[in-house]
Protein backbone atom coordinates (compact mmCIF):
# COMPACT_ATOMS: atom_id res chain seq x y z
CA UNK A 1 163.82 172.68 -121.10
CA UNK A 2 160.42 174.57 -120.55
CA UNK A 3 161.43 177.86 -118.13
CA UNK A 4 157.83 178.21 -117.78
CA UNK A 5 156.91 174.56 -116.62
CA UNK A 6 157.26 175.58 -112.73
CA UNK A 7 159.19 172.82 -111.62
CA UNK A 8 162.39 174.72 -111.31
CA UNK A 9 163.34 175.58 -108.16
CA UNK A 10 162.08 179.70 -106.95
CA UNK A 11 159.76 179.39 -109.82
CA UNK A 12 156.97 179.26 -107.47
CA UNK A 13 158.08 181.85 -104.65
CA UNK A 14 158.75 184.38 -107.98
CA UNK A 15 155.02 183.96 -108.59
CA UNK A 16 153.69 183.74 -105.14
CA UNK A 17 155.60 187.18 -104.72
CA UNK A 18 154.40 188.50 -107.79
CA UNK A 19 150.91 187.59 -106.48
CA UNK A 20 151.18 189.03 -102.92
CA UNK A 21 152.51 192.95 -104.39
CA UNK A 22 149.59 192.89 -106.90
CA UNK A 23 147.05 192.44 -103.98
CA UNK A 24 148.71 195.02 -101.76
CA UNK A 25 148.36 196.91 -104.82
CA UNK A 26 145.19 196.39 -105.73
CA UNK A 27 144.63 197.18 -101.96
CA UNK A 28 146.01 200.19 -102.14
CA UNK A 29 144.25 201.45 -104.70
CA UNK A 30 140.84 200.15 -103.20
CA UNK A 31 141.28 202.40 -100.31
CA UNK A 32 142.22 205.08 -102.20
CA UNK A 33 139.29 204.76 -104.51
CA UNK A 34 136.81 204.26 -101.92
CA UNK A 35 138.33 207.15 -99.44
CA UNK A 36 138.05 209.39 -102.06
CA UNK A 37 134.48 208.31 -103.90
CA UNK A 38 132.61 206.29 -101.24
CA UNK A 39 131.52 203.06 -101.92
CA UNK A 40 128.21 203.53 -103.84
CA UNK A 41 130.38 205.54 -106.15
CA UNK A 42 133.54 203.76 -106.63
CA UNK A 43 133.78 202.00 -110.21
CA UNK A 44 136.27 198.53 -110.47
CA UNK A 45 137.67 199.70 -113.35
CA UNK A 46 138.74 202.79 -111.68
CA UNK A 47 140.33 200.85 -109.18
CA UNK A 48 142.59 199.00 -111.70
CA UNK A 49 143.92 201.64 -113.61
CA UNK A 50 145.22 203.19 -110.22
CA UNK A 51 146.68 199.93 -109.29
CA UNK A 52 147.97 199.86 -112.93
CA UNK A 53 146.37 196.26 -113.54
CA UNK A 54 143.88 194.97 -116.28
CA UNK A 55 140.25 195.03 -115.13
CA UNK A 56 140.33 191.46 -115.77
CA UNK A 57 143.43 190.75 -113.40
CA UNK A 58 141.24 192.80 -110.72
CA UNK A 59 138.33 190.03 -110.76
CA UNK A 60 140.86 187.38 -110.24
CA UNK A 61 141.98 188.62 -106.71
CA UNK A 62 138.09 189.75 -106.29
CA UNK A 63 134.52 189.11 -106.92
CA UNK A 64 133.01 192.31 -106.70
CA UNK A 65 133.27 195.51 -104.62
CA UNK A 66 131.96 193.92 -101.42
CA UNK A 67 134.80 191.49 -101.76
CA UNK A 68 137.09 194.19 -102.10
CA UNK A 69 136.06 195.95 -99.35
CA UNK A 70 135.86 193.34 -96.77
CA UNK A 71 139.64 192.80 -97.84
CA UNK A 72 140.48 196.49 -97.54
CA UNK A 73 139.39 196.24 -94.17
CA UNK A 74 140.50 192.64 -93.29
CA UNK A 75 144.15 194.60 -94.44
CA UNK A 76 143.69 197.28 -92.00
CA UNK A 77 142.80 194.81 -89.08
CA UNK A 78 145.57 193.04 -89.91
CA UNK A 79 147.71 196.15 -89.21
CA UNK A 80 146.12 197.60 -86.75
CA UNK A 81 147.09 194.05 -85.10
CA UNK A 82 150.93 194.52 -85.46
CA UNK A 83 150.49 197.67 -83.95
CA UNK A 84 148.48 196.74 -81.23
CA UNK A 85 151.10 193.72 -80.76
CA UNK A 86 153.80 195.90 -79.88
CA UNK A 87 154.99 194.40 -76.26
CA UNK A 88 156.17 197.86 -75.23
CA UNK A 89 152.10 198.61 -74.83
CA UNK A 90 151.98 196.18 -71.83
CA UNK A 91 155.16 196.71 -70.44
CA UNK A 92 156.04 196.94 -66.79
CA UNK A 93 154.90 200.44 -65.28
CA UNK A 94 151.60 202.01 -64.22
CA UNK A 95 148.52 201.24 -65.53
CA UNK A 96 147.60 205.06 -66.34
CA UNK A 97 150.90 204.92 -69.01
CA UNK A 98 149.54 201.11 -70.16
CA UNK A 99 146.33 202.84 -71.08
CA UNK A 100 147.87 206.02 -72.78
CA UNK A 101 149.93 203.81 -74.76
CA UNK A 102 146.81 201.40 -76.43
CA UNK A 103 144.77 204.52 -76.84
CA UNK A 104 147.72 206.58 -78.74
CA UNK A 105 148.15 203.51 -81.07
CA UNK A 106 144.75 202.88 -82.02
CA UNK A 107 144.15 206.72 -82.89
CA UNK A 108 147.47 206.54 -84.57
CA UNK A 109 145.81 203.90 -86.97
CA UNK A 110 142.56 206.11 -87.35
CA UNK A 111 144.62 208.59 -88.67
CA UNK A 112 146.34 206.86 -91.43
CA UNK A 113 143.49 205.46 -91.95
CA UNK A 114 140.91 208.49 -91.63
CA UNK A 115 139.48 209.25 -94.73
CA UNK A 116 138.38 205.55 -95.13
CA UNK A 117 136.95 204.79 -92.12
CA UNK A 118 135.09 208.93 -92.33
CA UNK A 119 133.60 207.45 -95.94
CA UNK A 120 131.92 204.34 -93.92
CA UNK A 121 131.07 205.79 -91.14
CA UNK A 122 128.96 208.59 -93.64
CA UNK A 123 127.58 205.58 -95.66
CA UNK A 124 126.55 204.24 -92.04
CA UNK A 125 124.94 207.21 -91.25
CA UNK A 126 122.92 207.51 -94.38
CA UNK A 127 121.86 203.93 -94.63
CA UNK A 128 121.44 201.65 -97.67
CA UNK A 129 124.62 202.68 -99.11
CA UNK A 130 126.58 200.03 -97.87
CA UNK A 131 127.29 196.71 -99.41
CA UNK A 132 123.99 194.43 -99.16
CA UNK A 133 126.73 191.83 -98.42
CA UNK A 134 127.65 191.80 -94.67
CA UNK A 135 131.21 193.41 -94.21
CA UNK A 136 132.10 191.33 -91.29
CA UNK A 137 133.32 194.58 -89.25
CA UNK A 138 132.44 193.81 -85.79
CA UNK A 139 134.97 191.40 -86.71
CA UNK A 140 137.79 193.63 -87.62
CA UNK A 141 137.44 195.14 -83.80
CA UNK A 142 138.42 192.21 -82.43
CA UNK A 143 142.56 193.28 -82.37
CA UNK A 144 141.12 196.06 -79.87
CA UNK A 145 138.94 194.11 -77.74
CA UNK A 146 141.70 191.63 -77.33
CA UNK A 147 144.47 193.96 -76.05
CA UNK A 148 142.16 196.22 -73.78
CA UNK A 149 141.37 192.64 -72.21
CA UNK A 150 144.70 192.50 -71.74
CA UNK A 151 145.16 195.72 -70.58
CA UNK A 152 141.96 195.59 -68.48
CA UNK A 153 143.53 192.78 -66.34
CA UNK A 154 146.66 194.65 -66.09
CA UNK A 155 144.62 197.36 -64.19
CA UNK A 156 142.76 194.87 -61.93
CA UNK A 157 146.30 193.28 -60.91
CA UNK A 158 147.65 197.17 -60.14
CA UNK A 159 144.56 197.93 -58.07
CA UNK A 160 143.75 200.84 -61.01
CA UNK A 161 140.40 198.81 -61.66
CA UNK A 162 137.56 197.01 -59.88
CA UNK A 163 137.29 193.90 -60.24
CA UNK A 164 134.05 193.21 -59.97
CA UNK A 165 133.30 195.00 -63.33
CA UNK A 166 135.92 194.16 -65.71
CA UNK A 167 134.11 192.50 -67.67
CA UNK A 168 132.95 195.65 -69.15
CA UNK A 169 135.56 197.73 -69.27
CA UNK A 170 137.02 196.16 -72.64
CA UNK A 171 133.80 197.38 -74.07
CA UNK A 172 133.74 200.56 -72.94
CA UNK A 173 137.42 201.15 -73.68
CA UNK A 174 136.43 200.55 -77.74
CA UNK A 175 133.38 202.50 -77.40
CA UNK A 176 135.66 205.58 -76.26
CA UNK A 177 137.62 205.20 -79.38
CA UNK A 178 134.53 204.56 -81.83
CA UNK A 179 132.63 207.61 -80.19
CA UNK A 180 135.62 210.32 -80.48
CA UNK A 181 136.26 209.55 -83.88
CA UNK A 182 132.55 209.95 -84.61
CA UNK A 183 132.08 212.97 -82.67
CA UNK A 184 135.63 214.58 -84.64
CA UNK A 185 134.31 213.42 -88.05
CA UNK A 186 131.19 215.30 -87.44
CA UNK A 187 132.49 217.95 -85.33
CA UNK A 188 135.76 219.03 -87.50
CA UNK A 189 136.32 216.22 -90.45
CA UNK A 190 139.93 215.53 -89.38
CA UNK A 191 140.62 212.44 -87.23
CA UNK A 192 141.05 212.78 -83.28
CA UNK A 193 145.14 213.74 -82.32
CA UNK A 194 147.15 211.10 -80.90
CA UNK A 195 147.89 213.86 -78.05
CA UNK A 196 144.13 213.06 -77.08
CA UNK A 197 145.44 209.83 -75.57
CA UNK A 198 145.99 211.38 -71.98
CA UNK A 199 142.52 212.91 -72.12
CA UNK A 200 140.89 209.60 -72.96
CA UNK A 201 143.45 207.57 -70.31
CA UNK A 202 142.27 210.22 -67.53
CA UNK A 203 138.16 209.93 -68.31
CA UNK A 204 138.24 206.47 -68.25
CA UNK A 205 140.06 206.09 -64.86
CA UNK A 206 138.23 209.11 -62.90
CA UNK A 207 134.48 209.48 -65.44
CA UNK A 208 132.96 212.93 -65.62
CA UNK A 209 132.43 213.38 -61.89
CA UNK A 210 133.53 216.61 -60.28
CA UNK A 211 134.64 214.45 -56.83
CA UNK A 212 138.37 212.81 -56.65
């Protein structure tokens, strides 16, 4: 009998396994690269020796860089989903705590994610350094959007928000988050602290005004 001929049965789910830890892998190692070198500067081949896989093997999984990216980020969408998923974030309880909570688990995912998203958001900055490709990143906001619509209707049920404008608030409530990480990447190069959440929670309630 042929123990290669993949009709026995787990021969499959051994491979499919195999498959899935050599693209977290190669993942992995993309982010690392790219954190650490940019993307105009990262070289494939440097990104399979760190995820300890043939050059060759890495073009299977990818096309090119822009592939690699997109999936790098796809990957990081995906987990800033699970954390955004938690049902603890919309549990009973004021709106003010509701808030606190989404905005202390998105910063918690800038963090791990920090030197990443700093590289893009330099690239960005400097234009034409980018992928000529489209990285579909408005895309990977959506997690976000979709729970501070949740959360946004939360408020207007409480009273904590007017209803009249809610429509915009799930807007403005991504805007905070994409704005203070710019502002500490330019201001300090370390991500913003999870301890801002309170900070954040309070401004967006009550604005800059000096009234009550």
């Amino acid at each position: 009998m042929n123990r290669d001929s993949g009709n026995g049965p787990g021969v499959q789910p051994l491979r499919e396994r195999v498959r899935r830890a050599t693209r977290a892998a190669i993942l992995e190692a993309a982010e690392a690269v790219f954190s650490a070198r940019g993307f105009g500067a990262a070289r494939m081949e440097e990104i399979a020796e760190q995820a300890g896989v043939a050059v060759g093997t890495l073009y299977n999984y990818f096309d090119d860089r822009s592939a690699l990216l997109l999936a790098v980020l796809e990957e990081s969408a995906r987990e800033l989903e699970e954390r955004l998923g938690d049902p603890a974030l919309l549990a009973e309880g004021p709106f003010v705590q509701q808030l606190e909570r989404f905005f202390a688990k998105v910063l918690e995912h800038q963090q791990a994610h920090f030197r990443l998203f700093a590289i893009l958001v330099q690239e960005e900055l400097e234009q034409g350094r980018l992928p000529a490709r489209p990285v579909r990143r408005p895309a990977l906001l959506k997690p976000m959007h979709r729970l501070a619509e949740q959360l946004v209707a939360s408020g207007v049920r409480q009273g904590a928000l007017r209803a009249e404008d809610a429509d915009l608030y799930p807007t403005f409530l991504v805007a905070m988050l994409r704005g203070l990480f710019t502002r500490q990447l330019c201001a300090r190069g370390a991500p913003p602290e999870v301890a801002e959440a309170p900070r954040l929670a309070r401004f967006f309630l009550h604005g800059a005004g000096g009234h009550r």
